[in-house]
Protein backbone atom coordinates (compact mmCIF):
# COMPACT_ATOMS: atom_id res chain seq x y z
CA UNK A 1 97.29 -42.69 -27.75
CA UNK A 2 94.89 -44.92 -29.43
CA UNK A 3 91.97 -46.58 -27.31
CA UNK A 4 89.65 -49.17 -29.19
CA UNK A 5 87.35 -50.75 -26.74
CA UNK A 6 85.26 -53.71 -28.21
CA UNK A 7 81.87 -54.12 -25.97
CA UNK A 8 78.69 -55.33 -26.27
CA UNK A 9 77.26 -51.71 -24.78
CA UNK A 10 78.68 -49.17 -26.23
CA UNK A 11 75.69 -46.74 -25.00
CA UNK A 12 77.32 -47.30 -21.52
CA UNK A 13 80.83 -46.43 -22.11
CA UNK A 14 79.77 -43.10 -23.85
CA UNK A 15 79.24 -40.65 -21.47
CA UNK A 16 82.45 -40.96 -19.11
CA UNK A 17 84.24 -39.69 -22.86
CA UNK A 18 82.04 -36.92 -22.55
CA UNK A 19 83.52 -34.45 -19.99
CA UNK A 20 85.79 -33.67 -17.39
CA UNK A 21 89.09 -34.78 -17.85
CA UNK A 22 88.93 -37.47 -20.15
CA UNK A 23 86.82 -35.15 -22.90
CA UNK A 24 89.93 -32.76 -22.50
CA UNK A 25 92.19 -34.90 -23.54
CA UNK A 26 90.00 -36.15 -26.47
CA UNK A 27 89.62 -32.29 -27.61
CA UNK A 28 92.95 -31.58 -27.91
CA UNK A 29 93.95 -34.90 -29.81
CA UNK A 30 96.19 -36.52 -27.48
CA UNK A 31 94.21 -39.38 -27.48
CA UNK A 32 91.33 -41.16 -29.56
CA UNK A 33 88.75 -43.49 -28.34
CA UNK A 34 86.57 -45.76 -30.37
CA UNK A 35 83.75 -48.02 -29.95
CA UNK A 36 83.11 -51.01 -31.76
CA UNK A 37 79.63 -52.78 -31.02
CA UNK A 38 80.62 -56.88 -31.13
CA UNK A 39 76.85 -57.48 -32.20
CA UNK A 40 78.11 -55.82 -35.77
CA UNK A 41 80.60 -58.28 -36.23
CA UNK A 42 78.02 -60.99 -35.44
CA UNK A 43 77.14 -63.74 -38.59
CA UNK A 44 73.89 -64.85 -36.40
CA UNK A 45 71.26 -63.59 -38.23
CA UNK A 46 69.61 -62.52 -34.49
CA UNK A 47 73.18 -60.90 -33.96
CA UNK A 48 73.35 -63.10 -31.04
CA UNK A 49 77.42 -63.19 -29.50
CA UNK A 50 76.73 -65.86 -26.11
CA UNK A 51 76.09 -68.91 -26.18
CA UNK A 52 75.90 -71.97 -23.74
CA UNK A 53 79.08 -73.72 -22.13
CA UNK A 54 80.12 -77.05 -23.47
CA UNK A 55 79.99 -79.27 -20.39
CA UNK A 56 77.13 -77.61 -18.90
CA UNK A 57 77.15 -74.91 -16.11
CA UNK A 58 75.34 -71.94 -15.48
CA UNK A 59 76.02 -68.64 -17.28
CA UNK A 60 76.22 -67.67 -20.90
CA UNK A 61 79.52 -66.99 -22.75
CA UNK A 62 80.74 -64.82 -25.25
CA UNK A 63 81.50 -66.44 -28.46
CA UNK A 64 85.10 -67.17 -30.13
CA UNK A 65 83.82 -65.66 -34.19
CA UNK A 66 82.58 -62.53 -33.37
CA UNK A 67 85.43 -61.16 -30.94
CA UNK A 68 87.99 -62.62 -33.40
CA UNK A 69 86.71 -60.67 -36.26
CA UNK A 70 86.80 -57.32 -34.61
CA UNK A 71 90.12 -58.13 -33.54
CA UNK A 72 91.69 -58.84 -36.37
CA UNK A 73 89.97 -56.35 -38.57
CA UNK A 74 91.75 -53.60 -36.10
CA UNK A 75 94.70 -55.24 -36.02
CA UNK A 76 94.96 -55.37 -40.14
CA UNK A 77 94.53 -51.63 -39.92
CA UNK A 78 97.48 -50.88 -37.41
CA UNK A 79 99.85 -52.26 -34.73
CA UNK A 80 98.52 -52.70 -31.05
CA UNK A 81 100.89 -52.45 -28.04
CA UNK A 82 98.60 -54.32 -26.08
CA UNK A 83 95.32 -56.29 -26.64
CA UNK A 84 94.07 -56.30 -22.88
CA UNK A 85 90.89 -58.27 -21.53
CA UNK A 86 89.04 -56.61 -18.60
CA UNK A 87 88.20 -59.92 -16.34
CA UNK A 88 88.35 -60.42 -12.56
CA UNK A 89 91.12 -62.90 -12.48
CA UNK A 90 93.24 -60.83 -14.63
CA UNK A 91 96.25 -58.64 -12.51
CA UNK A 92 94.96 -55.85 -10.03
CA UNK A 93 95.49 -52.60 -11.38
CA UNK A 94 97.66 -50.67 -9.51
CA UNK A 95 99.30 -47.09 -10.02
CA UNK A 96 102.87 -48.62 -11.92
CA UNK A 97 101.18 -49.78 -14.36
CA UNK A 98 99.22 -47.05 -15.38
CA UNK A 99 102.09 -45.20 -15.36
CA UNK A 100 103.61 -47.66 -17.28
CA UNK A 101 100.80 -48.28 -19.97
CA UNK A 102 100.14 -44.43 -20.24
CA UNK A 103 103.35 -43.99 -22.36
CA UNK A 104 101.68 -47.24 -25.14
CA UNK A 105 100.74 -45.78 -28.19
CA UNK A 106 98.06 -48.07 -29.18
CA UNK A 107 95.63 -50.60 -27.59
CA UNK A 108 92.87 -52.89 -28.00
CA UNK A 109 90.48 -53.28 -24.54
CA UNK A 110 88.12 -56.37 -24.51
CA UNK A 111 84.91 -55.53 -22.07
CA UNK A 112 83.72 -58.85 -20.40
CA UNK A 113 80.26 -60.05 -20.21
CA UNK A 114 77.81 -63.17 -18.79
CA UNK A 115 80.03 -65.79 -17.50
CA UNK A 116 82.90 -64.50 -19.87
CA UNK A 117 84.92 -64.92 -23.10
CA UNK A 118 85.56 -68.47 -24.88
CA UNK A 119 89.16 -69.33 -23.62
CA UNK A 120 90.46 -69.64 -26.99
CA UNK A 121 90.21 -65.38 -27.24
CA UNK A 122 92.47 -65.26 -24.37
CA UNK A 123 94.81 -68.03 -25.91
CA UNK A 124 95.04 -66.05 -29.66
CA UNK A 125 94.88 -62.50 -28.99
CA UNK A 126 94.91 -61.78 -25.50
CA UNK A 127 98.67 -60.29 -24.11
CA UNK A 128 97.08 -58.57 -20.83
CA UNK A 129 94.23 -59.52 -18.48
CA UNK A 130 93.57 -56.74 -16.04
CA UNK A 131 91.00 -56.29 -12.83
CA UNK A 132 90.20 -53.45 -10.96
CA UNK A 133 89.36 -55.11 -7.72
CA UNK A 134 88.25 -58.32 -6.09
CA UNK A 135 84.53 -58.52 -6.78
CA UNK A 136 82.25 -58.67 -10.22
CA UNK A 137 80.16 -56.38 -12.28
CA UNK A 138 77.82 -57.07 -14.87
CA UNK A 139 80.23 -56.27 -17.68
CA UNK A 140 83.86 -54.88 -18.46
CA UNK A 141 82.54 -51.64 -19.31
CA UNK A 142 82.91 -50.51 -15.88
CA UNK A 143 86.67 -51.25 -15.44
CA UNK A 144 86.83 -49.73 -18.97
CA UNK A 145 86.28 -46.66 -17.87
CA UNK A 146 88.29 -46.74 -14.25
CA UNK A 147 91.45 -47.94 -16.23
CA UNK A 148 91.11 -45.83 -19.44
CA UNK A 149 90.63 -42.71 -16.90
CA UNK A 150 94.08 -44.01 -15.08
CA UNK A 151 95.86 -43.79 -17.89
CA UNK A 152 94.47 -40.96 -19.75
CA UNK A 153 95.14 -38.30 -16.74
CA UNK A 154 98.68 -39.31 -16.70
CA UNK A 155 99.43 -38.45 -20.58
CA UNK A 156 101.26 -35.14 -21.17
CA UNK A 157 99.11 -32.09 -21.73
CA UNK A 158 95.93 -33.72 -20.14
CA UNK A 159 96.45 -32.03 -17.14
CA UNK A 160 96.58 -28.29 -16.27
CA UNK A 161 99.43 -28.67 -14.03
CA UNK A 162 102.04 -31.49 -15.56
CA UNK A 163 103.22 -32.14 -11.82
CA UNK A 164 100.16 -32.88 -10.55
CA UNK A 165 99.42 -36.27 -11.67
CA UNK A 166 103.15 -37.15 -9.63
CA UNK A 167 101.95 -36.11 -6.09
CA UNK A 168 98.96 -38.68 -6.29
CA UNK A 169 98.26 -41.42 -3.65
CA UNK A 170 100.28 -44.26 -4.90
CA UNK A 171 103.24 -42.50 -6.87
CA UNK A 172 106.71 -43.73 -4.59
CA UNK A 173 104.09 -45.90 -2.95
CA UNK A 174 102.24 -43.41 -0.65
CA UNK A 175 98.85 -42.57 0.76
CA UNK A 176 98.46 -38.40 -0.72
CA UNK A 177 99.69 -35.79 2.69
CA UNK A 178 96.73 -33.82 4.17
CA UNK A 179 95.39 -31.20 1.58
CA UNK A 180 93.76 -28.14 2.88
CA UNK A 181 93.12 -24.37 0.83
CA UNK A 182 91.14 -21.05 2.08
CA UNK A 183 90.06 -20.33 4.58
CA UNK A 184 93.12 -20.43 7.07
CA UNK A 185 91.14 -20.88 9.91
CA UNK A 186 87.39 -22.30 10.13
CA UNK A 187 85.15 -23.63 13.26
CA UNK A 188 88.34 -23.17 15.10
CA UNK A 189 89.87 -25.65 13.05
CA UNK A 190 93.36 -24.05 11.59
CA UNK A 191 95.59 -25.00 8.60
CA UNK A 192 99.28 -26.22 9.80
CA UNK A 193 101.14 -23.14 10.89
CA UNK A 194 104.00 -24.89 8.36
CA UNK A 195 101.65 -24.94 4.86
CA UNK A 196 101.60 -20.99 6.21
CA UNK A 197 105.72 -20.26 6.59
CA UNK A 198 106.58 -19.97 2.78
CA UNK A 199 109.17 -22.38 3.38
CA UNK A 200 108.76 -24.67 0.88
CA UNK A 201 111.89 -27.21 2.00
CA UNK A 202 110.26 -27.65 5.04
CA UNK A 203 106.67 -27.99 4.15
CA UNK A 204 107.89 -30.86 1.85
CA UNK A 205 109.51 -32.42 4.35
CA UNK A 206 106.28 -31.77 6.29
CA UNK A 207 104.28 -33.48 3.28
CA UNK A 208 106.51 -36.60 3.32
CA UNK A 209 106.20 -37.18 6.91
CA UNK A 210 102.61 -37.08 6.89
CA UNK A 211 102.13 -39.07 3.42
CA UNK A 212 104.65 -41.79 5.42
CA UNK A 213 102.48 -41.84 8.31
CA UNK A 214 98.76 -41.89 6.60
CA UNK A 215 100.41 -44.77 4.55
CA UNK A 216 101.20 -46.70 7.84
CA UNK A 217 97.77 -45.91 9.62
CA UNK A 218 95.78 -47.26 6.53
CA UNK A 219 97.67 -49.37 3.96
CA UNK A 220 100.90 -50.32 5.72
CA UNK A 221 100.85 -53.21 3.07
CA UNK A 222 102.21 -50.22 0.67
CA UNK A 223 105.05 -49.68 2.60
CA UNK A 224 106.09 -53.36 2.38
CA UNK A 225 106.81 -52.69 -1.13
């Protein structure tokens, strides 16, 4: 997979590349990520890419030339599955989707900023608008890096154990079971004599049960689905 993410602070984005999973994945080439500063692709001689609203109203916004000249020069270089804007009124990101936009092969992220992009970005390039939650940052770079990190863990070969990624909180539409490891006992407090037994159909069906039932106690909106 191929991640281009256009921003106006690239310096922010940076570091979440730089380790843990994410760096992994970039170290053995099963994906690329690349920053492109919109300020280069600025013809203001003050590399200036906001302006004022027609019509008035507070808040700058991010201008039409500069965002459609990155674009396009990445999109004259290859095909992009998607071109996706990171924006609070865009969809909610949720765990299908990653799983369904892990398996894209190439993609172009917009990062918001100020009061947002001129509509006419949205209406020429844009083909997905995604949040990741019901409240505002400063900039897109933020959900950048919370959906890029979706995605990327789910990508074969990122992670150690291929399964893993399959048993998280939201896969089949479930809170994650109880987790516990060593000690067996601590403070009194002991492990589920049935994690213990060895059998393994059973401690599934333990797992379900429990997933089923921390689903109802806290998100029984899940289950509805």
């Amino acid at each position: 997979m191929r991640i281009d993410i256009i921003t106006v602070l690239p310096d922010l984005l940076r570091s979440p590349f730089e380790g843990s999973i994410m760096k992994r994945a970039i170290d053995k080439g099963l994906v690329e990520v690349h920053f492109h500063n919109l300020r280069d692709y600025s013809t203001n001689k003050h590399k200036n890419v906001d302006d004022y609203q027609f019509g008035g109203g507070a808040g700058m916004v991010m201008m039409v030339e500069p965002i459609d000249l990155c674009i396009t020069k990445l999109k004259s270089e290859r095909e992009y599955d998607e071109v996706i804007y990171m924006t609070p009124d865009g969809e909610t990101l949720h765990q299908k989707m990653a799983n369904s936009m892990s398996m894209l092969e190439n993609i172009i992220i917009l990062c918001g900023h100020y009061k947002g992009v001129d509509q006419r970005i949205r209406d020429m390039h844009i083909t997905k608008e995604i949040s990741i939650g019901d409240y505002v940052l400063s900039g897109g770079e933020i959900g950048a890096i919370v959906f890029c990190d979706a995605l990327i863990r789910l990508i074969p070969g990122v992670l150690s154990n291929e399964t893993s990624a399959l048993t998280d909180s939201f896969q089949d539409n479930l809170l994650s079971h109880p987790i516990y490891t060593r000690p067996a006992e601590y403070k009194g407090i002991k492990v589920p004599d049935i994690l213990l037994s060895g059998n393994f159909p059973e401690i599934d069906k333990w797992r379900e049960q429990k997933a089923y039932e921390h689903t109802k106690e806290r998100r029984p909106d899940l289950l509805d689905d």
